[in-house]
N, C-alpha and C. Protein backbone atom coordinates (compact mmCIF):
# COMPACT_ATOMS: atom_id res chain seq x y z
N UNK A 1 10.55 29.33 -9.67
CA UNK A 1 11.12 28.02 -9.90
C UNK A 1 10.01 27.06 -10.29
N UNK A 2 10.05 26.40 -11.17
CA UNK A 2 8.92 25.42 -11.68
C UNK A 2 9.22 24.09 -11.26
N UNK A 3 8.13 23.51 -10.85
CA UNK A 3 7.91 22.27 -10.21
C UNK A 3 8.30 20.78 -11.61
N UNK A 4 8.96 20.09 -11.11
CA UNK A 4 9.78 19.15 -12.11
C UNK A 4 7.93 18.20 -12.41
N UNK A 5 7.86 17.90 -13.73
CA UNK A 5 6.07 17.28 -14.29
C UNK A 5 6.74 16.10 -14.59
N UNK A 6 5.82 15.10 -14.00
CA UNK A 6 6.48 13.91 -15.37
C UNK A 6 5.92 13.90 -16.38
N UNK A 7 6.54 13.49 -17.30
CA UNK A 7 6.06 13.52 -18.88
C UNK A 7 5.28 12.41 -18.98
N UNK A 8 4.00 12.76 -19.42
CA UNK A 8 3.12 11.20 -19.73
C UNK A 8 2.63 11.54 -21.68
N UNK A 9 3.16 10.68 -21.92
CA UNK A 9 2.11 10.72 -23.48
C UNK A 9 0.71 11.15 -23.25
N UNK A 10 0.58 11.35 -24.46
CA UNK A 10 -0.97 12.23 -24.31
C UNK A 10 -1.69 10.91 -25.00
N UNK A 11 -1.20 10.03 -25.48
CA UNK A 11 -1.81 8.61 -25.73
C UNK A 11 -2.57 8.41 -24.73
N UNK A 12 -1.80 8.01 -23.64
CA UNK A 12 -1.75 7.64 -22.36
C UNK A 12 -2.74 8.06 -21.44
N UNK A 13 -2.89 9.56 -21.72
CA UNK A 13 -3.61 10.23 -20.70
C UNK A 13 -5.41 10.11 -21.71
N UNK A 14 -5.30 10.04 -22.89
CA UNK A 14 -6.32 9.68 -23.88
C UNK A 14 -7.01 8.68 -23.53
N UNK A 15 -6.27 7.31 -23.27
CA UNK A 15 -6.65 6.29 -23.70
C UNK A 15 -7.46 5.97 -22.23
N UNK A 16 -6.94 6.87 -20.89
CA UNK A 16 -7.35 6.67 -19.75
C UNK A 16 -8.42 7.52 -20.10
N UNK A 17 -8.83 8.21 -19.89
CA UNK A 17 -10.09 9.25 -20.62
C UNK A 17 -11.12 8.80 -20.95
N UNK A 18 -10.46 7.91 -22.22
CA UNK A 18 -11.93 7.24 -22.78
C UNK A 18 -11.89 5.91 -22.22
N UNK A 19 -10.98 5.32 -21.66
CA UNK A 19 -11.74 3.65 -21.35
C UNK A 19 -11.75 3.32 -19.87
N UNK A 20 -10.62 4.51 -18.73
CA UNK A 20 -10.72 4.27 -17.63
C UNK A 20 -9.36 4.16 -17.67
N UNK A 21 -8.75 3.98 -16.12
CA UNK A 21 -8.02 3.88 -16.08
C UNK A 21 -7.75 2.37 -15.38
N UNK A 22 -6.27 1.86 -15.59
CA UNK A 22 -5.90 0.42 -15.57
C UNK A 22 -5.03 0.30 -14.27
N UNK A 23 -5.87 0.34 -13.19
CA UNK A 23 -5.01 0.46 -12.05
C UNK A 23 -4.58 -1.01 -11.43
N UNK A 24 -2.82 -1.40 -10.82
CA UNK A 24 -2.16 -2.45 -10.49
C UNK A 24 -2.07 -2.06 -8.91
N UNK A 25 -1.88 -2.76 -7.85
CA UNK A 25 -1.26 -2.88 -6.90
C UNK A 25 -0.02 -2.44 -6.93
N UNK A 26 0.62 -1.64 -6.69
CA UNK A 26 2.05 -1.13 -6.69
C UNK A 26 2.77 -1.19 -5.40
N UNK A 27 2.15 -1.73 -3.99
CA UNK A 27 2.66 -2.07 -2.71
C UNK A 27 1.27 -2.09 -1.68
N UNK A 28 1.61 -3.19 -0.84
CA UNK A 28 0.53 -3.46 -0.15
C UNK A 28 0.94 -3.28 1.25
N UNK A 29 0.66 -1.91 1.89
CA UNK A 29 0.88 -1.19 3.20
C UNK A 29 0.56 -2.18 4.34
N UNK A 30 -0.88 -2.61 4.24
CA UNK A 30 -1.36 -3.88 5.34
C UNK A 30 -2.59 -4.58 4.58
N UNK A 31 -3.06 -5.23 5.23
CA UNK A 31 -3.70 -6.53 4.58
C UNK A 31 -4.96 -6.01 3.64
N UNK A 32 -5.21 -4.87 4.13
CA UNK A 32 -6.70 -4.27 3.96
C UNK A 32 -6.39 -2.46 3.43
N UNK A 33 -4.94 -2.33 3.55
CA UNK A 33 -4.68 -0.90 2.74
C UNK A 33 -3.51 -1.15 1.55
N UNK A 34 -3.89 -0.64 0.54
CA UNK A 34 -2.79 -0.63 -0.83
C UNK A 34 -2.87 0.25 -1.44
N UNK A 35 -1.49 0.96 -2.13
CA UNK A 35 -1.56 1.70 -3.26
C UNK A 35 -1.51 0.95 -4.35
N UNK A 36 -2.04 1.81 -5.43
CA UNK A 36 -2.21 1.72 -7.20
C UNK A 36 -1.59 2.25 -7.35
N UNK A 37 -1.56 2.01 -9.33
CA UNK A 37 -0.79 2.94 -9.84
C UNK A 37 -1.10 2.54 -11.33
N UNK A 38 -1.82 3.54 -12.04
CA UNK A 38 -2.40 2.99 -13.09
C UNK A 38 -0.81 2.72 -14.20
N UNK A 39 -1.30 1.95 -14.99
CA UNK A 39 -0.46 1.01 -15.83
C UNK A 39 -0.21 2.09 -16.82
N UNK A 40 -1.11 3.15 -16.96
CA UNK A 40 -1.20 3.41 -18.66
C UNK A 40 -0.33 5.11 -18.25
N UNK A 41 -1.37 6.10 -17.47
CA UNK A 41 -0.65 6.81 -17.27
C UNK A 41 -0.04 7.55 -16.01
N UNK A 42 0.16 6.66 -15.08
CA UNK A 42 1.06 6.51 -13.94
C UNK A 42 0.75 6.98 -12.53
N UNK A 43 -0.83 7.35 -12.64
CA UNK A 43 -1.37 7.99 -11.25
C UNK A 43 -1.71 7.10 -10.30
N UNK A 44 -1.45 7.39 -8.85
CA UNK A 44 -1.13 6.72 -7.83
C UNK A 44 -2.50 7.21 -7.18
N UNK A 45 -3.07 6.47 -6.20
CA UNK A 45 -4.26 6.48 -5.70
C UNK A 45 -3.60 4.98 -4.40
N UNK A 46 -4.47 5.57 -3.31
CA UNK A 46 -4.51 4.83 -2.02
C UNK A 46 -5.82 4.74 -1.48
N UNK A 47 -5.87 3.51 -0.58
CA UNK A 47 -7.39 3.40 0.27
C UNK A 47 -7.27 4.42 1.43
N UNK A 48 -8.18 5.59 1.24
CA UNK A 48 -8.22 6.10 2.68
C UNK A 48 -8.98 5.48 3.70
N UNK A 49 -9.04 5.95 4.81
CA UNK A 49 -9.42 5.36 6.33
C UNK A 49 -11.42 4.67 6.00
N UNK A 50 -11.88 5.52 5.07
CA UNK A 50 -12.97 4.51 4.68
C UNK A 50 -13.41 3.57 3.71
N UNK A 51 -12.38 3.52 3.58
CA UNK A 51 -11.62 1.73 1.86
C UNK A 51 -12.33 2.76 1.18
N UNK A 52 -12.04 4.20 0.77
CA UNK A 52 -12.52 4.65 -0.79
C UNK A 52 -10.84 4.82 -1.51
N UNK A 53 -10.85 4.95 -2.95
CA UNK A 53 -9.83 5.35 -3.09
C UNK A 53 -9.48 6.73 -3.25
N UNK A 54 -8.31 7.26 -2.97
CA UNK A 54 -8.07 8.83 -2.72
C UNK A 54 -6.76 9.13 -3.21
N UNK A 55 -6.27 10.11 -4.34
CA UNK A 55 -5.05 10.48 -4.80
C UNK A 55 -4.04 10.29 -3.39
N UNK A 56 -2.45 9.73 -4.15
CA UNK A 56 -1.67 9.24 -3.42
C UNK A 56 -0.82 10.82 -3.18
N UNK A 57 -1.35 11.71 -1.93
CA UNK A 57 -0.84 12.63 -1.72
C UNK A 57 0.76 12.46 -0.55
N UNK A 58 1.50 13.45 -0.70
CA UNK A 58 3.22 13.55 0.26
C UNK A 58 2.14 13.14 1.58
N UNK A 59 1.15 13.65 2.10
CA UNK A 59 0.40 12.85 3.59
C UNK A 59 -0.46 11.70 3.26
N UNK A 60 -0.54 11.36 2.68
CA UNK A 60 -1.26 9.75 2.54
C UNK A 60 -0.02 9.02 2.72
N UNK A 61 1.44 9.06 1.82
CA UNK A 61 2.45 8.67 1.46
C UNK A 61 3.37 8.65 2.68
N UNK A 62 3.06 9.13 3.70
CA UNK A 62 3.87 9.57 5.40
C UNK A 62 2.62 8.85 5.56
N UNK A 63 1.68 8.86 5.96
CA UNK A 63 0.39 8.44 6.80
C UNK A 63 0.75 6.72 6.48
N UNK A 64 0.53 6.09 5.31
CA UNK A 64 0.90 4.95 4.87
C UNK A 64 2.30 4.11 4.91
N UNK A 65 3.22 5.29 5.31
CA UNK A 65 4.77 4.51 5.72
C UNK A 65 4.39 4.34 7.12
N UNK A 66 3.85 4.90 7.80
CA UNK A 66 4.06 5.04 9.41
C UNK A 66 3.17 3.55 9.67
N UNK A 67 1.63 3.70 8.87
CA UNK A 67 1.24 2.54 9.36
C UNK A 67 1.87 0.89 8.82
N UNK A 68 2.80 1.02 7.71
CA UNK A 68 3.17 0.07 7.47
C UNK A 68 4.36 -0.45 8.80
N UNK A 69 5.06 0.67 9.33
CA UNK A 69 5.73 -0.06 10.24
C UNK A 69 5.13 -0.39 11.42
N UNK A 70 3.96 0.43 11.89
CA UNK A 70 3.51 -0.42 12.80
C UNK A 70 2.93 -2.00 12.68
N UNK A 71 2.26 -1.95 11.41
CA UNK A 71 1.88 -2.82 11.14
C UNK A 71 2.85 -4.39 11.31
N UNK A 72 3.76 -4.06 10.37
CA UNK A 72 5.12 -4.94 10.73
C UNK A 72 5.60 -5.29 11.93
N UNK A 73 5.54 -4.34 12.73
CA UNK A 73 6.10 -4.13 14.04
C UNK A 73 4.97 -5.26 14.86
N UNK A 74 3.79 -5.32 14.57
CA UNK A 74 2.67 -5.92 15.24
C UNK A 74 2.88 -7.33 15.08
N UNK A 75 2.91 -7.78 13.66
CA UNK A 75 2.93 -9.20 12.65
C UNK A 75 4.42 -9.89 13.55
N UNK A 76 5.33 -8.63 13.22
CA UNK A 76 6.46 -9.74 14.02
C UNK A 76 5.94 -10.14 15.39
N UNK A 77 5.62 -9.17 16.32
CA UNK A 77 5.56 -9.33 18.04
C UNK A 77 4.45 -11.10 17.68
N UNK A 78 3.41 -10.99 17.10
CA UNK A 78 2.63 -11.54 17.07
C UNK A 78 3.33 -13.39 16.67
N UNK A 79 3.90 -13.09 15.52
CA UNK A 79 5.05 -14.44 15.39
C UNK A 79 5.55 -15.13 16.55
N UNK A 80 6.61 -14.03 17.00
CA UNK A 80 7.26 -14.28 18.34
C UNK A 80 6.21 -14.73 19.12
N UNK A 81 5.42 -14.20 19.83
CA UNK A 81 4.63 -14.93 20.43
C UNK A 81 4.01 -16.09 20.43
N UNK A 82 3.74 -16.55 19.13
CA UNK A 82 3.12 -17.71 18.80
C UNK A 82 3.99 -19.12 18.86
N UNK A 83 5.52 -18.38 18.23
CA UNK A 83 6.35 -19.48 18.38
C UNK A 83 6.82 -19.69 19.54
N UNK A 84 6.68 -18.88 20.74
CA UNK A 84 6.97 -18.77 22.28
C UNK A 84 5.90 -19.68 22.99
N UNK A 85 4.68 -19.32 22.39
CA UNK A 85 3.75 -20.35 22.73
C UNK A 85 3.57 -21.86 22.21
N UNK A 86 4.22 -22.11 21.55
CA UNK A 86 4.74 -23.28 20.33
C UNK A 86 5.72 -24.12 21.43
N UNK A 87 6.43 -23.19 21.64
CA UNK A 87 7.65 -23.93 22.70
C UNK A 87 7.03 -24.72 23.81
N UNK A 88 6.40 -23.62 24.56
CA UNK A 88 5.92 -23.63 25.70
C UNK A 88 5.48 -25.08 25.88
N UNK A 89 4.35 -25.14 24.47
CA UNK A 89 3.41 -26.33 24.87
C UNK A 89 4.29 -27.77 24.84
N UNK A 90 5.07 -27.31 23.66
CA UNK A 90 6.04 -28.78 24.14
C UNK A 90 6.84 -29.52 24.64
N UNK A 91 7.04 -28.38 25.51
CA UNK A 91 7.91 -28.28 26.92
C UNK A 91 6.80 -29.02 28.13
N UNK A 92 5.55 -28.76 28.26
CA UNK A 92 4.91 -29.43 29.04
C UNK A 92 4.23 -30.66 28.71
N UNK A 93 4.17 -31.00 27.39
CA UNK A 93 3.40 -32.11 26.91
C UNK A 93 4.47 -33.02 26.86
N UNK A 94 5.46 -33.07 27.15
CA UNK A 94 7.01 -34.07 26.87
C UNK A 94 7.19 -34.84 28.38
């Protein structure tokens, strides 16, 4: 059974060749980890655990969902708290 390829122009894969490739932000996991994804011919790359960049492999891609929800999970608690502490103070300063 053969594995489904995406089709990239050979422009594409050329033009990265000779001038580099043109990599965008394509989602930003947490403040300090993001995937790419070059513009021209569509390869995905992530920051691994020592900010280098490293092909966007099926375990980078699980490794990087998991920390995005913790991450989220943190940012909210952290909100809540702040606006709990928000209350607080003007509950005693009144």
């Amino acid at each position: 059974m053969k594995k489904p390829t995406s089709k990239v122009p050979l422009t594409s894969k050329l033009y990265c060749a000779i001038f580099g490739h043109r990599y965008e932000v394509s989602k930003k996991v947490t403040y300090h980890v993001k995937e790419y994804t070059c513009k021209c011919c569509k390869r995905q790359l992530t920051t691994n655990s020592n900010g280098r960049l490293t092909e966007l492999t099926p375990k980078f891609k699980e490794i990087n969902s998991i920390l995005e929800k913790i991450y989220t999970r943190r940012m909210m608690h952290l909100q809540q708290k702040s606006f709990n502490s928000s209350i607080y103070q003007l509950k005693n300063s009144a």
